[in-house]
N, C-alpha and C. Protein backbone atom coordinates (compact mmCIF):
# COMPACT_ATOMS: atom_id res chain seq x y z
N UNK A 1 23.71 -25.88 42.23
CA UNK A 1 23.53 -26.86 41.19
C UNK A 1 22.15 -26.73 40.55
N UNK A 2 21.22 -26.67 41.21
CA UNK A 2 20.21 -26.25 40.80
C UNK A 2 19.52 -25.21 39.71
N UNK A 3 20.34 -24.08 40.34
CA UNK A 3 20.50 -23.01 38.95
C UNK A 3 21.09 -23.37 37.74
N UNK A 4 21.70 -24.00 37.71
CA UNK A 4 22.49 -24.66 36.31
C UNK A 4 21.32 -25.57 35.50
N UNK A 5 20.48 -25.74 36.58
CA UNK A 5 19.68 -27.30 35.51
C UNK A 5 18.58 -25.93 35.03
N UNK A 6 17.98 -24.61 36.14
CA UNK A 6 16.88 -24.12 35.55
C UNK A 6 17.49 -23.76 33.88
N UNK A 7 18.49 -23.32 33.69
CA UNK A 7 18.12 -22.43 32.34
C UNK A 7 17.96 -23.34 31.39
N UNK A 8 19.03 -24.77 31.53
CA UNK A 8 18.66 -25.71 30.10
C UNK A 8 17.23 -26.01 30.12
N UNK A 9 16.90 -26.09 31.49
CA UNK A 9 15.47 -26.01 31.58
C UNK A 9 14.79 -25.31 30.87
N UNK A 10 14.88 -24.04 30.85
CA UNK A 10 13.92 -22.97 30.38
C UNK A 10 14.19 -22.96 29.29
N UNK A 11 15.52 -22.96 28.62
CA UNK A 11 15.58 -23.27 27.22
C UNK A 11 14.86 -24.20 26.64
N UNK A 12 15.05 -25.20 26.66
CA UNK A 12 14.46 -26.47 26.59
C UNK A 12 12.55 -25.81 26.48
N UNK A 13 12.28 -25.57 27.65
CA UNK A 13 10.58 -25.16 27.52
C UNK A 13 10.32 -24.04 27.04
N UNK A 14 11.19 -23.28 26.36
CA UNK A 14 11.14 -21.83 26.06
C UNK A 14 10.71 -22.32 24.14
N UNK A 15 11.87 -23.33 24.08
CA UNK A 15 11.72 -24.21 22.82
C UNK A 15 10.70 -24.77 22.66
N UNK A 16 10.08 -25.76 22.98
CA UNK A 16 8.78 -26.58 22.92
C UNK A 16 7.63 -25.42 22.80
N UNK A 17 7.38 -24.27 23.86
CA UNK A 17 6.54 -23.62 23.68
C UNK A 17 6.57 -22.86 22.68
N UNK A 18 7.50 -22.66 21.64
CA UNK A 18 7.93 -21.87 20.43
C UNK A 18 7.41 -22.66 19.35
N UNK A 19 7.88 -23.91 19.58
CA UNK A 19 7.22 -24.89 18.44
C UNK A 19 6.49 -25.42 18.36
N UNK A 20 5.59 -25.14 19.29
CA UNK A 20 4.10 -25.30 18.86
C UNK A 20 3.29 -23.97 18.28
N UNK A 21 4.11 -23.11 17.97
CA UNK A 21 3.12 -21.87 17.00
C UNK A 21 3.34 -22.58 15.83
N UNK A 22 4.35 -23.41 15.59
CA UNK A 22 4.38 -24.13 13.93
C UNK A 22 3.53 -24.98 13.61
N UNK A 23 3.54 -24.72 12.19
CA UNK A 23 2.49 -25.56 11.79
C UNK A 23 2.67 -26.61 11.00
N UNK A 24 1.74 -27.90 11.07
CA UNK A 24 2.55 -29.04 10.58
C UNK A 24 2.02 -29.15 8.99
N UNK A 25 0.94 -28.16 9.00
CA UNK A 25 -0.23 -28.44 8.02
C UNK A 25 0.43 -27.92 6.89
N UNK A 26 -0.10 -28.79 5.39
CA UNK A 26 0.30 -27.98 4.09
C UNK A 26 -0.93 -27.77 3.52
N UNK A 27 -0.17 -26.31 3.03
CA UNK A 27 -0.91 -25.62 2.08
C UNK A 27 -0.77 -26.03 0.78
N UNK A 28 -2.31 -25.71 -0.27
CA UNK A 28 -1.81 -26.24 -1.21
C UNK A 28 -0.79 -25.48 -1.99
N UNK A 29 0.03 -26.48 -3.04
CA UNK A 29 1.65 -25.53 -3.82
C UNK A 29 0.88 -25.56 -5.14
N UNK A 30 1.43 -24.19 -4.99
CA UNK A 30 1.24 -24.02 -6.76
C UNK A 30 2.26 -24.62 -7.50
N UNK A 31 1.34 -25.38 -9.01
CA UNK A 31 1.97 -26.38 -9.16
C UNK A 31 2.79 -24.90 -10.20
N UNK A 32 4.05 -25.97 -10.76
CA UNK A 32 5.10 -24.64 -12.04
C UNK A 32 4.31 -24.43 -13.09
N UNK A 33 4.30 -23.72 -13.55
CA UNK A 33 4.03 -22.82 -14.88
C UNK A 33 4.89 -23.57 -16.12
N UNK A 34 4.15 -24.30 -16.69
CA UNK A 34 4.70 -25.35 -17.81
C UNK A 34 5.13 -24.31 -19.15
N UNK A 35 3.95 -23.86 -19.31
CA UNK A 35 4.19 -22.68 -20.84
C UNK A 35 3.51 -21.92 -20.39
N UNK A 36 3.81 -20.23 -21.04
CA UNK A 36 3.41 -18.99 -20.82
C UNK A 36 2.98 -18.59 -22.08
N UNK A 37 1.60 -18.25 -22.21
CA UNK A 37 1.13 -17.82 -23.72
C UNK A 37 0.94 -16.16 -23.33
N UNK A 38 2.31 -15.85 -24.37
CA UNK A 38 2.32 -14.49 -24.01
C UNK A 38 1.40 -13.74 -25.24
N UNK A 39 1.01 -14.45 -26.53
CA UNK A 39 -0.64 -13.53 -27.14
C UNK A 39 -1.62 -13.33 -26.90
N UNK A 40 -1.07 -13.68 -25.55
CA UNK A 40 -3.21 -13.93 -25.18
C UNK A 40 -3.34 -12.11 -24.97
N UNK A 41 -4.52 -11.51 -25.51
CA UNK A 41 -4.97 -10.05 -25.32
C UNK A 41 -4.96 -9.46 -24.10
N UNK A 42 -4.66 -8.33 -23.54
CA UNK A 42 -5.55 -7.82 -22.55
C UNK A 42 -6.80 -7.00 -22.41
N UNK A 43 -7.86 -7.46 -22.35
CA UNK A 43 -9.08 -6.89 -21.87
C UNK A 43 -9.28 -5.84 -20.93
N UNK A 44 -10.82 -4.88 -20.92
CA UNK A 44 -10.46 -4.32 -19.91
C UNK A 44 -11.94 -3.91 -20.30
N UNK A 45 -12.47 -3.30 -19.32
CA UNK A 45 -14.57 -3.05 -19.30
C UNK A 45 -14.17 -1.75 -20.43
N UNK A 46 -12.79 -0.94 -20.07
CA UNK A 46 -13.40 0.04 -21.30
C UNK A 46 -12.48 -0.05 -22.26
N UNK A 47 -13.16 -0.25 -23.53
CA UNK A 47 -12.37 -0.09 -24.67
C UNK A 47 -10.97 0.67 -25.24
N UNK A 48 -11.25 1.78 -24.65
CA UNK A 48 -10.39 3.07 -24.56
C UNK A 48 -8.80 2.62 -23.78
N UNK A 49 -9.13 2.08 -22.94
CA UNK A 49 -7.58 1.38 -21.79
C UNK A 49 -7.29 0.00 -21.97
N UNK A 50 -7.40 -0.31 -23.31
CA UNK A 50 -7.00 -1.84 -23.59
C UNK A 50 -5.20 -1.95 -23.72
N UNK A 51 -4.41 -0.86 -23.87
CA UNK A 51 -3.28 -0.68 -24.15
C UNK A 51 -2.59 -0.79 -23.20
N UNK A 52 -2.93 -0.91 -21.93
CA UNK A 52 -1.79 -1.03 -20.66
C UNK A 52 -2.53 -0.93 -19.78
N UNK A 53 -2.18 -2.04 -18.55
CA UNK A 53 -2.47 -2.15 -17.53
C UNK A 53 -1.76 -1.38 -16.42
N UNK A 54 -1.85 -0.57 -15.50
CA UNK A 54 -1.39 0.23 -14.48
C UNK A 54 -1.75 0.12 -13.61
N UNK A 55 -1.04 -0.64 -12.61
CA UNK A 55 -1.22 -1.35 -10.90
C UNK A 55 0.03 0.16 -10.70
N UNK A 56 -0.26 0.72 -9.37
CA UNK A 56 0.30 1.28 -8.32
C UNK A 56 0.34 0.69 -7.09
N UNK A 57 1.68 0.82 -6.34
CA UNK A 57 1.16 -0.03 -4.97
C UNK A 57 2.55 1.45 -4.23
N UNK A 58 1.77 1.89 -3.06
CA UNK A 58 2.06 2.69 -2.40
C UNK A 58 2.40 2.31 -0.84
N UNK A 59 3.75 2.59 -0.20
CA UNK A 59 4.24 1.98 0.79
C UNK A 59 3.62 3.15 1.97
N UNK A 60 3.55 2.80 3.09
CA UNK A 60 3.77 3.37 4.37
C UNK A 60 4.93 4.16 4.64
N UNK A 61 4.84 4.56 5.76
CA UNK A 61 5.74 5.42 6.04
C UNK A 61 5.56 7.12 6.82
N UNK A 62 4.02 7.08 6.72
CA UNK A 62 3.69 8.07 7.39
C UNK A 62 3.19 9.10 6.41
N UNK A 63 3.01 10.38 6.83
CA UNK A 63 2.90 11.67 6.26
C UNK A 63 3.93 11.59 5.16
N UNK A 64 5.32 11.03 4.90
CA UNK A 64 6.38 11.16 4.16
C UNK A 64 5.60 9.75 2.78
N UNK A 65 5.18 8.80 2.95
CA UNK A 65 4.49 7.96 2.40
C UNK A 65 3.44 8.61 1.62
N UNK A 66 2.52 9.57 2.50
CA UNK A 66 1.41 10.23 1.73
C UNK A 66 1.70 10.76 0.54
N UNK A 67 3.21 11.82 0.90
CA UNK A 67 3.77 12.78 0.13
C UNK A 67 4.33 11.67 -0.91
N UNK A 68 4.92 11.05 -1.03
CA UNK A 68 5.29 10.37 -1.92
C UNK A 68 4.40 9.67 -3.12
N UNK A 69 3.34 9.38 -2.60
CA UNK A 69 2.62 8.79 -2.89
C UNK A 69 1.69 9.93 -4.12
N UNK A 70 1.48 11.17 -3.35
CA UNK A 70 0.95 12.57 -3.90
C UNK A 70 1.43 12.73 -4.92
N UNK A 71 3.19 12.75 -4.77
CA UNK A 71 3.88 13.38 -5.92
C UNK A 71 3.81 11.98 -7.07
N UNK A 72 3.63 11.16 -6.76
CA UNK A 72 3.77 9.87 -8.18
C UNK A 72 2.78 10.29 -8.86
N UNK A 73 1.43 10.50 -7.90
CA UNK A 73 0.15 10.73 -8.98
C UNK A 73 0.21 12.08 -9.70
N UNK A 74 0.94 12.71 -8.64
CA UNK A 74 0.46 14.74 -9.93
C UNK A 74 1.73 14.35 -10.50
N UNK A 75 2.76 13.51 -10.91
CA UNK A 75 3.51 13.10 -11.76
C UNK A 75 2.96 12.32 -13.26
N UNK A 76 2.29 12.00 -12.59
CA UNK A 76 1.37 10.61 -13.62
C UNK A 76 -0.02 11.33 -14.59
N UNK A 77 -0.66 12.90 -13.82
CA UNK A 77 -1.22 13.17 -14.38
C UNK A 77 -1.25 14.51 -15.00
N UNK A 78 0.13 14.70 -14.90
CA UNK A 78 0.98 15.46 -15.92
C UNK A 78 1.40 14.95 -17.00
N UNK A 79 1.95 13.96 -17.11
CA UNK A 79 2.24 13.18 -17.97
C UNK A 79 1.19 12.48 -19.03
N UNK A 80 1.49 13.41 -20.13
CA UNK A 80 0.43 12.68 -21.55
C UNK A 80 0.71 11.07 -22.41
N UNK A 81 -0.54 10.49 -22.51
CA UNK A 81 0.01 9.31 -23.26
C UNK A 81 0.41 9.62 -24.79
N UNK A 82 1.61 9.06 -25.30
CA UNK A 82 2.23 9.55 -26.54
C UNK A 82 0.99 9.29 -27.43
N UNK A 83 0.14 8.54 -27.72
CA UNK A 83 -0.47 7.85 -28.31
C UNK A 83 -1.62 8.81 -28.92
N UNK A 84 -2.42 9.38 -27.59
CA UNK A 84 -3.36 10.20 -27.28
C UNK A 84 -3.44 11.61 -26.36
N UNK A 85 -2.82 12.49 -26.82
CA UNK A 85 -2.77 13.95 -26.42
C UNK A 85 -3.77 14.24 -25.28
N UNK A 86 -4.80 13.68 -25.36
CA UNK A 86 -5.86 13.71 -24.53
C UNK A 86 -5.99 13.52 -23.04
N UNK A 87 -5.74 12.37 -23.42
CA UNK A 87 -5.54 11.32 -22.13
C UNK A 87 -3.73 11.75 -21.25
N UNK A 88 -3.86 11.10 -20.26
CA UNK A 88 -3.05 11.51 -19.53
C UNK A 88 -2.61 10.03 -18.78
N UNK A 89 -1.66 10.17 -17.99
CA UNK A 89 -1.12 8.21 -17.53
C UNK A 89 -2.35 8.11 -16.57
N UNK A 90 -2.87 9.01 -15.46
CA UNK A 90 -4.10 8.64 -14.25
C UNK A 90 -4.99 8.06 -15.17
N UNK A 91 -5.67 8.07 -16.10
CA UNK A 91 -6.46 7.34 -17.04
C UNK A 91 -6.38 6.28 -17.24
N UNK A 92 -4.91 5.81 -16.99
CA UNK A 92 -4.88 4.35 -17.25
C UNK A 92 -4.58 3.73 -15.78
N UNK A 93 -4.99 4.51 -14.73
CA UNK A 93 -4.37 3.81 -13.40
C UNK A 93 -5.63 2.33 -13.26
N UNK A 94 -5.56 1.17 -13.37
CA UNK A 94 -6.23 0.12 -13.22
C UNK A 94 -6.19 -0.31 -11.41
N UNK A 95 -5.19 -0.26 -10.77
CA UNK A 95 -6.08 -0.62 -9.57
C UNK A 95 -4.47 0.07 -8.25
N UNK A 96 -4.88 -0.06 -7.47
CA UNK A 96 -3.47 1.06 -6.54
C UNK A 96 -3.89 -0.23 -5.18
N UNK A 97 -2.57 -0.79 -4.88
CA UNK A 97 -2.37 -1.30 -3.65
C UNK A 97 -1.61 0.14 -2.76
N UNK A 98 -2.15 -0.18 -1.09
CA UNK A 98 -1.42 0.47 -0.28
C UNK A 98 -1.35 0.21 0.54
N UNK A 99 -0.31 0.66 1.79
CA UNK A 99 -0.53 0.52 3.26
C UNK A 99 -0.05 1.60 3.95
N UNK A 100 -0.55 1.88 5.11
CA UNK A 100 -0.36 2.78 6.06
C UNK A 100 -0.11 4.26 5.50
N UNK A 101 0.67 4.76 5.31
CA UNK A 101 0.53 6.28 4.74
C UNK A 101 0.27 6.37 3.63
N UNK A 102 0.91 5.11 2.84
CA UNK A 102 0.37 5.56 1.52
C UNK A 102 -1.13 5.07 1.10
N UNK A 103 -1.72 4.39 2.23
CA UNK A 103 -3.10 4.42 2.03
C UNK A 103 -4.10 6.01 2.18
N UNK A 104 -3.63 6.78 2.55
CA UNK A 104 -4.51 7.84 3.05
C UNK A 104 -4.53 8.75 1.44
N UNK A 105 -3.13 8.61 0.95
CA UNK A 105 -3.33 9.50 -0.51
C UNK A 105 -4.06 8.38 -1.30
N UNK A 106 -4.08 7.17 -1.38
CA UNK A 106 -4.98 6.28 -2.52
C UNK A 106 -6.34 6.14 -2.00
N UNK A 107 -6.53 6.40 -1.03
CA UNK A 107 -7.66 6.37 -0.39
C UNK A 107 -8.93 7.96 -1.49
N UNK A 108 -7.89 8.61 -0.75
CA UNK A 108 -8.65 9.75 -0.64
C UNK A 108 -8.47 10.12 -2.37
N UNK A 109 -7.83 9.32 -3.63
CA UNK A 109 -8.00 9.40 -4.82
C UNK A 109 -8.80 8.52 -5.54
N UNK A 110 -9.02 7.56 -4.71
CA UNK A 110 -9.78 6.59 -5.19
C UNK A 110 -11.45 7.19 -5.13
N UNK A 111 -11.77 8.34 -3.80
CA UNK A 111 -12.62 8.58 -3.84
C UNK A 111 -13.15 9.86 -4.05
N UNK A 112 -11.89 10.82 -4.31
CA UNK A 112 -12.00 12.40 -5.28
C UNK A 112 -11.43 12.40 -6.57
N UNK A 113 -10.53 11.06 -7.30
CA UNK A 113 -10.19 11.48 -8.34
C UNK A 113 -9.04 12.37 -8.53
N UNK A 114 -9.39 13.65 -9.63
CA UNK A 114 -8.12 14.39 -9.63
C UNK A 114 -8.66 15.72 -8.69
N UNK A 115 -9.78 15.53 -7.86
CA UNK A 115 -9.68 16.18 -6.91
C UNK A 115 -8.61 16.98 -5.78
N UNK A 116 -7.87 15.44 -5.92
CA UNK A 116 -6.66 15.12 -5.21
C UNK A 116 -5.89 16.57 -5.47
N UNK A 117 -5.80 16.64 -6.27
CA UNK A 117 -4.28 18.06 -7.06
C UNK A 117 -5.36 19.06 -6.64
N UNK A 118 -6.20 19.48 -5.99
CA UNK A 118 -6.79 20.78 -5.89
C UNK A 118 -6.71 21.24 -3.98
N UNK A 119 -7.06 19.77 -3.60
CA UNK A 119 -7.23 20.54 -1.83
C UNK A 119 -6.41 19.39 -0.99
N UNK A 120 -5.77 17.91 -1.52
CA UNK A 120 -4.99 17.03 -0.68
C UNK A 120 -3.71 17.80 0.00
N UNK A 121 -3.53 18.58 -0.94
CA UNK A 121 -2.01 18.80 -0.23
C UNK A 121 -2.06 19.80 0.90
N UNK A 122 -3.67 21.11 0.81
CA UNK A 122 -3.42 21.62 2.08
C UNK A 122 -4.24 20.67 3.18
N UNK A 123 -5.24 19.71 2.73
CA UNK A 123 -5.71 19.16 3.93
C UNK A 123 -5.07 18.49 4.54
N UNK A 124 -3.99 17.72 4.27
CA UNK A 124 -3.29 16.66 4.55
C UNK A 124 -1.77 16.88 4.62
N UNK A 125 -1.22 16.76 3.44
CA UNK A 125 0.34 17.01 3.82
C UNK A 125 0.70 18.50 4.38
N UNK A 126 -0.22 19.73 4.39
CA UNK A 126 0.57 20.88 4.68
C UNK A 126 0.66 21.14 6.30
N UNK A 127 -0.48 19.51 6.83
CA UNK A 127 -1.24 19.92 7.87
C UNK A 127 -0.52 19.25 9.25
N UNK A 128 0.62 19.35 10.18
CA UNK A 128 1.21 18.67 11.19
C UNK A 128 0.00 18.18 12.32
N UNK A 129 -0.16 16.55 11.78
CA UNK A 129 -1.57 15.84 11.61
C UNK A 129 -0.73 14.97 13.13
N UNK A 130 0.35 14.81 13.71
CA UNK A 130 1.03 14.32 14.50
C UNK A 130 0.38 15.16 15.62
N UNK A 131 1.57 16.96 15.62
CA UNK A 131 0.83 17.49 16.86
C UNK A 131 -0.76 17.42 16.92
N UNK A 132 -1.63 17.73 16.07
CA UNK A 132 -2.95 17.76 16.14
C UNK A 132 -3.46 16.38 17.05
N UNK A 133 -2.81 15.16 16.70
CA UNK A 133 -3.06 13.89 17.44
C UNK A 133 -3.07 14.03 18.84
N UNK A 134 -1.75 14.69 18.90
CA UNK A 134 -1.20 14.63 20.26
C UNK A 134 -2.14 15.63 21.30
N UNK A 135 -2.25 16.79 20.92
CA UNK A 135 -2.90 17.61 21.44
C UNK A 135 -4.45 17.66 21.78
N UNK A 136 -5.27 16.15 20.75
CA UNK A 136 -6.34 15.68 20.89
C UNK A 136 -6.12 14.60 22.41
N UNK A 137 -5.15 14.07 21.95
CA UNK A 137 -5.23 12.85 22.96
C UNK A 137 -4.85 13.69 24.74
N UNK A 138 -4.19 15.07 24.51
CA UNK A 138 -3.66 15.53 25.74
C UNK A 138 -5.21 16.23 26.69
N UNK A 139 -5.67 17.06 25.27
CA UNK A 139 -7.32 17.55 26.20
C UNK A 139 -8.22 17.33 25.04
N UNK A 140 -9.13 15.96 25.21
CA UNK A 140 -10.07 15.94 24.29
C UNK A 140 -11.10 17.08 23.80
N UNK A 141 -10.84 17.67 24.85
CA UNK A 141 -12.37 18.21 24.78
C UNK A 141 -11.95 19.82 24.35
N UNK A 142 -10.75 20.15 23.52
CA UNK A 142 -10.37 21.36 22.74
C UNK A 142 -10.74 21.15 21.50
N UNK A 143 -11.43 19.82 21.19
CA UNK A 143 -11.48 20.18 19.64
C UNK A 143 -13.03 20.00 19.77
């Protein structure tokens, strides 16, 4: 009989101890959006990129994330703006969210530029950066 009362038991305290990670507290709500003034301009520090704003946001996923991430940009800076022969779409990249793999290609463009298209792909994607891990963590002291 006893065993029968532990589990409602444990349910029961399995519950209570669950609901206290909740929280009773509110955050403040954003209040609704009454009207949208869609003339308002977009600005931008340089004159030249007032025509479009360009957010990138790059997912995880590993080495396959990086690569993905690689090919959007040497996609993007192949690609000429109709407007201006010159310029190219990376010109107008305004700001790049990322995480986990696809942080390592925005990373490393944010801080070479179009560097990126000259040495990322053998430092990084050509490079099985997994075994290298593994083989660090098996005898440190080979590298």
């Amino acid at each position: 009989m006893l065993f029968f009362l532990k589990k409602p038991l444990l349910f029961l305290l399995s519950i209570l101890l669950l609901s206290g990670c909740a929280s009773t507290a509110r955050f403040p709500d954003n209040p609704p959006l009454v009207r949208a003034d869609r003339d308002i301009p977009v600005s931008s520090d340089d004159p030249g990129k007032n025509s479009m704003i360009l957010v990138l946001s790059f997912s995880g996923g590993g080495s396959r994330a990086s690569a993905l991430a690689y090919g959007v940009l040497e996609e993007l800076s192949e690609t000429p703006l109709s407007q201006d022969q010159g310029r190219k779409m990376t010109d107008e990249i305004d700001m790049i969210t990322s995480v986990s793999g696809g942080s390592i290609t925005a990373a490393y463009y944010g801080l070479f530029g179009d560097r990126l298209f000259e040495d990322f792909r053998e430092w990084f994607l050509e490079r099985d950066a997994e075994s290298e891990i593994k083989a660090a963590l098996l005898d440190p002291q080979a590298h």
